[in-house]
N, C-alpha and C. Protein backbone atom coordinates (compact mmCIF):
# COMPACT_ATOMS: atom_id res chain seq x y z
N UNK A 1 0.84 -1.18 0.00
CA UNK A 1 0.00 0.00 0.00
C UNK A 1 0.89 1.24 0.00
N UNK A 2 0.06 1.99 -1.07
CA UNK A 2 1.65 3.46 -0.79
C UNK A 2 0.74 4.43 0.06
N UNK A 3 1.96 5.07 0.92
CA UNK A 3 1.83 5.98 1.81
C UNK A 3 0.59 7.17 1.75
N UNK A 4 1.26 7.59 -0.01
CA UNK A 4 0.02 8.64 -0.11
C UNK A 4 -0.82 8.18 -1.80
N UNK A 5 -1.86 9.01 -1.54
CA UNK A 5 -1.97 8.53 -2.72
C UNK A 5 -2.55 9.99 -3.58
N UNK A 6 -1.79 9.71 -4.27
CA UNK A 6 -1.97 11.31 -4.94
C UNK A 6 -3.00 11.66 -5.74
N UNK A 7 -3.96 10.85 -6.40
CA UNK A 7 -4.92 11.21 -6.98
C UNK A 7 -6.13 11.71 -5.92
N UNK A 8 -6.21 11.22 -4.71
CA UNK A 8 -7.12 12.12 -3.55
C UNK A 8 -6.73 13.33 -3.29
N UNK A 9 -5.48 12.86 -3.09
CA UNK A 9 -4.71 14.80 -2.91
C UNK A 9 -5.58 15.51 -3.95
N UNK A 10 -5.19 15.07 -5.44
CA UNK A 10 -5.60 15.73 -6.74
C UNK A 10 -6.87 16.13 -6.62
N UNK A 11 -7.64 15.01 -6.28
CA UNK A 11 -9.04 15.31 -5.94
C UNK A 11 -9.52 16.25 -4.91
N UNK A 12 -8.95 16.30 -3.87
CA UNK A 12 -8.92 17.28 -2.83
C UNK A 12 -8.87 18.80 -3.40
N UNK A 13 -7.88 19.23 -3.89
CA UNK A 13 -7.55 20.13 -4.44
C UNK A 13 -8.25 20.59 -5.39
N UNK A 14 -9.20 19.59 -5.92
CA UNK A 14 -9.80 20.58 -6.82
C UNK A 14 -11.42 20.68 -6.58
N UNK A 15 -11.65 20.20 -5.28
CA UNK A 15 -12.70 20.39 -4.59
C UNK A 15 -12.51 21.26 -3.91
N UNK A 16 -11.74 22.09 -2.98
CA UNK A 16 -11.49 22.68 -2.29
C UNK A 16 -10.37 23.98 -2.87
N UNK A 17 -9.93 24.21 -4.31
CA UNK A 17 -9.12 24.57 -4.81
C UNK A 17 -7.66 24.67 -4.18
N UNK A 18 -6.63 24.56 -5.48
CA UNK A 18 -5.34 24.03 -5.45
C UNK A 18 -5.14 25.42 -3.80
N UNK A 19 -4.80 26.45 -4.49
CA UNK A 19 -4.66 27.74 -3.35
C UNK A 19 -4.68 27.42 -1.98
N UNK A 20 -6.04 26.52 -1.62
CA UNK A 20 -6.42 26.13 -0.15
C UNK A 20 -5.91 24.68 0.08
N UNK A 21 -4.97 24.42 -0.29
CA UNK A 21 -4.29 22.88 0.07
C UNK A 21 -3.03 23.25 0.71
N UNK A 22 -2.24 24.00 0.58
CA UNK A 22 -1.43 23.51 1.91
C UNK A 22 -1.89 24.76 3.21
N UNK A 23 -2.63 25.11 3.00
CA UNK A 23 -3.20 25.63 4.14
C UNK A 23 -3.90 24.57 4.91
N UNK A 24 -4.30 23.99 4.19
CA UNK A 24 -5.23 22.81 5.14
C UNK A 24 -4.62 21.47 5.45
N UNK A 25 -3.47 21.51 4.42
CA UNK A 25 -2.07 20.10 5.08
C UNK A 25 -1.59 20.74 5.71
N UNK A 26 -1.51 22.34 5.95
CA UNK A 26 -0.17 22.67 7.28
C UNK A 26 -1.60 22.21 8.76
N UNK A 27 -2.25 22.51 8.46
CA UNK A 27 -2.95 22.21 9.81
C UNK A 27 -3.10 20.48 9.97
N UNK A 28 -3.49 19.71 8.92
CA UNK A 28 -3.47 18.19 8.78
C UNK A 28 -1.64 17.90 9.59
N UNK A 29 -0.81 18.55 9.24
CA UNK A 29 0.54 18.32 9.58
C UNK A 29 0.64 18.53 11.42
N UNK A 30 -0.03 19.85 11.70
CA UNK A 30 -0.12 20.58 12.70
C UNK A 30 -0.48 19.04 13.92
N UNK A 31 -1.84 18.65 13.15
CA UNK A 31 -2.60 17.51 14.14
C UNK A 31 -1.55 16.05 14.28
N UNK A 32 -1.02 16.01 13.22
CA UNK A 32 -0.01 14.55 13.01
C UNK A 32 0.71 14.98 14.14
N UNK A 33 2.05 16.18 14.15
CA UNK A 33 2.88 16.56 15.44
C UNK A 33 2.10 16.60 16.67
N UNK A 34 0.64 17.01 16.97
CA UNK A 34 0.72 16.95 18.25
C UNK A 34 0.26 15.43 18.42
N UNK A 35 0.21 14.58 17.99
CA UNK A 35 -0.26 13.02 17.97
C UNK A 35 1.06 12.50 18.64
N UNK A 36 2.18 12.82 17.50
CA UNK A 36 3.30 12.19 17.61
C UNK A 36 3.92 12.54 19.19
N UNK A 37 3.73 14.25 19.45
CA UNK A 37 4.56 14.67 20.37
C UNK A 37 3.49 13.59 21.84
N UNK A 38 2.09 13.65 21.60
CA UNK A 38 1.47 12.60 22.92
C UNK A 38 2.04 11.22 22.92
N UNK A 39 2.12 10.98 21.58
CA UNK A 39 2.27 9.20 22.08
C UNK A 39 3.74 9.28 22.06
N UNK A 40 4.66 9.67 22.29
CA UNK A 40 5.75 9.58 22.44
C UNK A 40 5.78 9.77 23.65
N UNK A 41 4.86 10.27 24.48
CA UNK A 41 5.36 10.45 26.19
C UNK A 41 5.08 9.07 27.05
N UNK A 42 5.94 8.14 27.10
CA UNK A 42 5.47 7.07 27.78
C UNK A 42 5.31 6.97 28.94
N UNK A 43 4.91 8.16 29.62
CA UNK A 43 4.11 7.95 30.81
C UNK A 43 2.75 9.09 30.42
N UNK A 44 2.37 9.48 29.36
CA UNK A 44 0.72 9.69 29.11
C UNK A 44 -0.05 8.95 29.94
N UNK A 45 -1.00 8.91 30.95
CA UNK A 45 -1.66 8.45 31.09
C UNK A 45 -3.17 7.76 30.46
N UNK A 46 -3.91 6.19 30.26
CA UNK A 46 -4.81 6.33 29.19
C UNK A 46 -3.84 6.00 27.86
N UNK A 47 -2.98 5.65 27.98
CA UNK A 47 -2.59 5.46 26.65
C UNK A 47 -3.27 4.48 25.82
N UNK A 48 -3.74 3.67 26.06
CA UNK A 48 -4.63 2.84 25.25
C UNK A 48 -5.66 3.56 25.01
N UNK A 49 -6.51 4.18 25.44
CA UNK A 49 -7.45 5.13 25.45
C UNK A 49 -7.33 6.61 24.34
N UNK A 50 -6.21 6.99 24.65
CA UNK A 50 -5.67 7.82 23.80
C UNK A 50 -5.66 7.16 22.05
N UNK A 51 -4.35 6.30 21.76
CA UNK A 51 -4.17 5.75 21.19
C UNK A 51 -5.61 5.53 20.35
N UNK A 52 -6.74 4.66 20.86
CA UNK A 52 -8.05 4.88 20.39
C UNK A 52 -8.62 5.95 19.73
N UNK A 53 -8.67 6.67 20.83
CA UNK A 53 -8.81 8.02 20.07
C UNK A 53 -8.77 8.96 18.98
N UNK A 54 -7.00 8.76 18.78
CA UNK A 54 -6.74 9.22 17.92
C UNK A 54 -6.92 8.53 16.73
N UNK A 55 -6.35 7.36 16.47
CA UNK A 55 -7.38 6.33 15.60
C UNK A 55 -8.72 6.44 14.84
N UNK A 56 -9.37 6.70 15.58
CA UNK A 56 -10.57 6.99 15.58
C UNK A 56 -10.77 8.40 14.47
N UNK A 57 -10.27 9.43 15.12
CA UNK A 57 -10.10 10.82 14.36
C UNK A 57 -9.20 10.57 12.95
N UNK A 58 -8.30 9.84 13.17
CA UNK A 58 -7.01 9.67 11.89
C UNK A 58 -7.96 9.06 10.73
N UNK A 59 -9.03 8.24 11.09
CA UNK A 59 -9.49 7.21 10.24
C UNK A 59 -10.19 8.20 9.17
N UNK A 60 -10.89 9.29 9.99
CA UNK A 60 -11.56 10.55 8.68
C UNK A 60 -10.38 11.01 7.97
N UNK A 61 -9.74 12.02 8.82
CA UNK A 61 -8.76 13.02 8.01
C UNK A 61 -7.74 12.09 7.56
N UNK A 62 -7.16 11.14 7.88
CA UNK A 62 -6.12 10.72 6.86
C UNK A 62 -6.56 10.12 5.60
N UNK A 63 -7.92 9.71 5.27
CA UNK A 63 -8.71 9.41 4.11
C UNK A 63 -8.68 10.41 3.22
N UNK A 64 -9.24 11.66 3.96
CA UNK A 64 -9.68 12.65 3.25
C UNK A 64 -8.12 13.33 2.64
N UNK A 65 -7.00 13.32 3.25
CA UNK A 65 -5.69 13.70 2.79
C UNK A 65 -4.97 12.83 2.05
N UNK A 66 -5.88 11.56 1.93
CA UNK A 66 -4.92 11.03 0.87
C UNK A 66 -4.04 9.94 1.47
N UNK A 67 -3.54 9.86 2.49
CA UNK A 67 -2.80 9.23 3.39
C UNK A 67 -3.48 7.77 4.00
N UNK A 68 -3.11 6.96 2.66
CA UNK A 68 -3.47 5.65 2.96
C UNK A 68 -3.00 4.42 4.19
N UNK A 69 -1.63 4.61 4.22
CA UNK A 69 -0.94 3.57 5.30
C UNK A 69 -1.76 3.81 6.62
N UNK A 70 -1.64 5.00 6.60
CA UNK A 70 -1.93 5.87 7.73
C UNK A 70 -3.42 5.50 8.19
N UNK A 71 -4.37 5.87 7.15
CA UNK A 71 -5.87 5.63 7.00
C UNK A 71 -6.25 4.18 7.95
N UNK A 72 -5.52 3.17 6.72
CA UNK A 72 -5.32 1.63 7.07
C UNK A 72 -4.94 1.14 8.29
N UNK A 73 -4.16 1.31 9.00
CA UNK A 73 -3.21 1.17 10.38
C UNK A 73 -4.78 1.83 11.51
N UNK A 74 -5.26 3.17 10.97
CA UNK A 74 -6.20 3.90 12.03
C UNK A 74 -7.12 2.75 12.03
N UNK A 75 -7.78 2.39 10.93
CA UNK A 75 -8.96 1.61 10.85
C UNK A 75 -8.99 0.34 11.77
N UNK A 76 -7.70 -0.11 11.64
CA UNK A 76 -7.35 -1.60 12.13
C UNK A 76 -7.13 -1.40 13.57
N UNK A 77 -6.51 -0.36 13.94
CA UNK A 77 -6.36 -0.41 15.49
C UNK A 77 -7.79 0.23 16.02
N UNK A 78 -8.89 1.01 15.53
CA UNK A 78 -10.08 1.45 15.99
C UNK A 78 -10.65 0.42 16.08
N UNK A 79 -10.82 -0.89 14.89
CA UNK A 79 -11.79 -2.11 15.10
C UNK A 79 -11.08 -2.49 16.30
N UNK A 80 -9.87 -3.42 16.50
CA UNK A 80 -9.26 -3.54 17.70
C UNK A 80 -9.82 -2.84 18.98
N UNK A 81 -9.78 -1.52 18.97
CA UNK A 81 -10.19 -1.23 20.45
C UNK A 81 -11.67 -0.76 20.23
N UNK A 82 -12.42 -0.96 19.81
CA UNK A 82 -13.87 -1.23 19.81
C UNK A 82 -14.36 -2.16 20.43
N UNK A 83 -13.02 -3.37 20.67
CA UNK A 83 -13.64 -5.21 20.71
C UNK A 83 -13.05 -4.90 22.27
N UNK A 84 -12.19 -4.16 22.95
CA UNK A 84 -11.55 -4.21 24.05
C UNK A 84 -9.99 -3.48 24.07
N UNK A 85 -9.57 -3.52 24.54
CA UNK A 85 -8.00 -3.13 24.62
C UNK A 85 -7.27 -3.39 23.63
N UNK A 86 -6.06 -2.45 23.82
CA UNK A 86 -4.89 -2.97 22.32
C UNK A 86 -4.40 -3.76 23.35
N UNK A 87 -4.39 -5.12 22.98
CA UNK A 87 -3.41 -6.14 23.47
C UNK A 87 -2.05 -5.31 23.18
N UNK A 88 -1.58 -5.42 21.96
CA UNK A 88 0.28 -5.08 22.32
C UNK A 88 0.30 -3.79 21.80
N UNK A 89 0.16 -3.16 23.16
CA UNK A 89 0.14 -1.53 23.14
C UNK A 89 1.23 -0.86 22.94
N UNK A 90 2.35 -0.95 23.33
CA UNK A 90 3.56 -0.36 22.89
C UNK A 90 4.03 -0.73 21.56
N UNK A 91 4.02 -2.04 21.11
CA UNK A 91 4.38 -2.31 19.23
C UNK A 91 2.89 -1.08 18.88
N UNK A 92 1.80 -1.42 19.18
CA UNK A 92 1.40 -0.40 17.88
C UNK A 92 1.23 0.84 18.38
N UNK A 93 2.00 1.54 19.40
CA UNK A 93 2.22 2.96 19.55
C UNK A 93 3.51 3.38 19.09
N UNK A 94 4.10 2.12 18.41
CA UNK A 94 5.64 2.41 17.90
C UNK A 94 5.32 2.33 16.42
N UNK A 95 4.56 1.58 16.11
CA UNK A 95 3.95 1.90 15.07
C UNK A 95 3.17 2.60 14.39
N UNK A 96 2.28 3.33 15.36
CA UNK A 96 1.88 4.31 14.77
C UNK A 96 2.69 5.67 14.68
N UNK A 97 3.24 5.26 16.23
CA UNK A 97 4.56 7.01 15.68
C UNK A 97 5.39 6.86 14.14
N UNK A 98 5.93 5.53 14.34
CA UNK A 98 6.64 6.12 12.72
C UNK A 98 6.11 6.24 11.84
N UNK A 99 4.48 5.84 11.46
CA UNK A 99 3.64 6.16 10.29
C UNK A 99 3.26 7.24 10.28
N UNK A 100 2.98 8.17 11.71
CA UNK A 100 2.48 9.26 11.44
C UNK A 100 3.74 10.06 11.34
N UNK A 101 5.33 10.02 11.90
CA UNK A 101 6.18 10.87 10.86
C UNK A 101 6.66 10.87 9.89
N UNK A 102 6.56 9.42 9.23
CA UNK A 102 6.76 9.00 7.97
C UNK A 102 5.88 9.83 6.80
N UNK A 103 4.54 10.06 6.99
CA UNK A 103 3.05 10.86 6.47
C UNK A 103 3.76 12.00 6.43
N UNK A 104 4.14 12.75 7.69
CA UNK A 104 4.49 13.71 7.91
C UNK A 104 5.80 14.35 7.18
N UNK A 105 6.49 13.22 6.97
CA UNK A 105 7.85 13.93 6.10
C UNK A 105 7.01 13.72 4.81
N UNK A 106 6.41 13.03 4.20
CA UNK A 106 5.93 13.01 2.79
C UNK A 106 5.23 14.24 2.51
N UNK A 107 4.51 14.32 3.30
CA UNK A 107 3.57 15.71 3.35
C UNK A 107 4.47 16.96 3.19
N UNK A 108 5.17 17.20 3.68
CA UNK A 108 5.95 18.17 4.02
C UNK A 108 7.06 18.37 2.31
N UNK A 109 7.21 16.71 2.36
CA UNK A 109 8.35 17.27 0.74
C UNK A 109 7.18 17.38 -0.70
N UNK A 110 6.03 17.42 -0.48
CA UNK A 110 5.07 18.00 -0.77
C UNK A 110 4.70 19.26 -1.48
N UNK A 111 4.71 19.70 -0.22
CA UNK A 111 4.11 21.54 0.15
C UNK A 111 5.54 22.54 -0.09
N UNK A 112 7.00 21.40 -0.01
CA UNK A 112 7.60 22.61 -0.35
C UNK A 112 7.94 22.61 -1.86
């Protein structure tokens, strides 16, 4: 699955015109960093809870940006904690940090 997929971008952009796209990836970018900067604190409290959470939210906007891995990974860990807990909570909070800076550097060589 690739990371981004550029014909949504394309599509994005011309629903919303080209002009208003990285205004609205610097804020899509904005939400990825403060994700990354929470789940990186391993004493967050709720981290499974969190983790959910954000999941949950990633599963819209990373669709809508195009950002498939990202999309995919949200979906799978939201069904997961729908059913109960993330069993192996630290692998997929390590996993989701590097997908969401991985997104995040793509995004970024992007816009400039």
């Amino acid at each position: 699955m690739d990371l981004l997929n550029q014909s949504k971008i394309d599509r994005l952009a011309g629903e919303i015109g080209e002009e208003n796209v990285p205004l609205l990836l610097d804020i899509f970018l904005g939400e990825l960093a403060q994700y990354i900067e929470k789940l990186s604190d391993e004493e967050l409290p709720n981290m499974n809870s969190y983790l959910a959470e954000i999941c949950h939210a990633l599963k819209s906007s990373a669709a809508s940006f195009g950002a498939e891995a990202l999309c995919a990974f949200a979906i799978e860990v939201d069904a997961i904690a729908k059913v109960g807990d993330i069993t192996d909570l630290e692998s997929t909070r390590q996993k989701m940090i590097a997908l969401l800076k991985e997104t995040q550097q793509r995004y970024r060589m992007l816009i400039q």
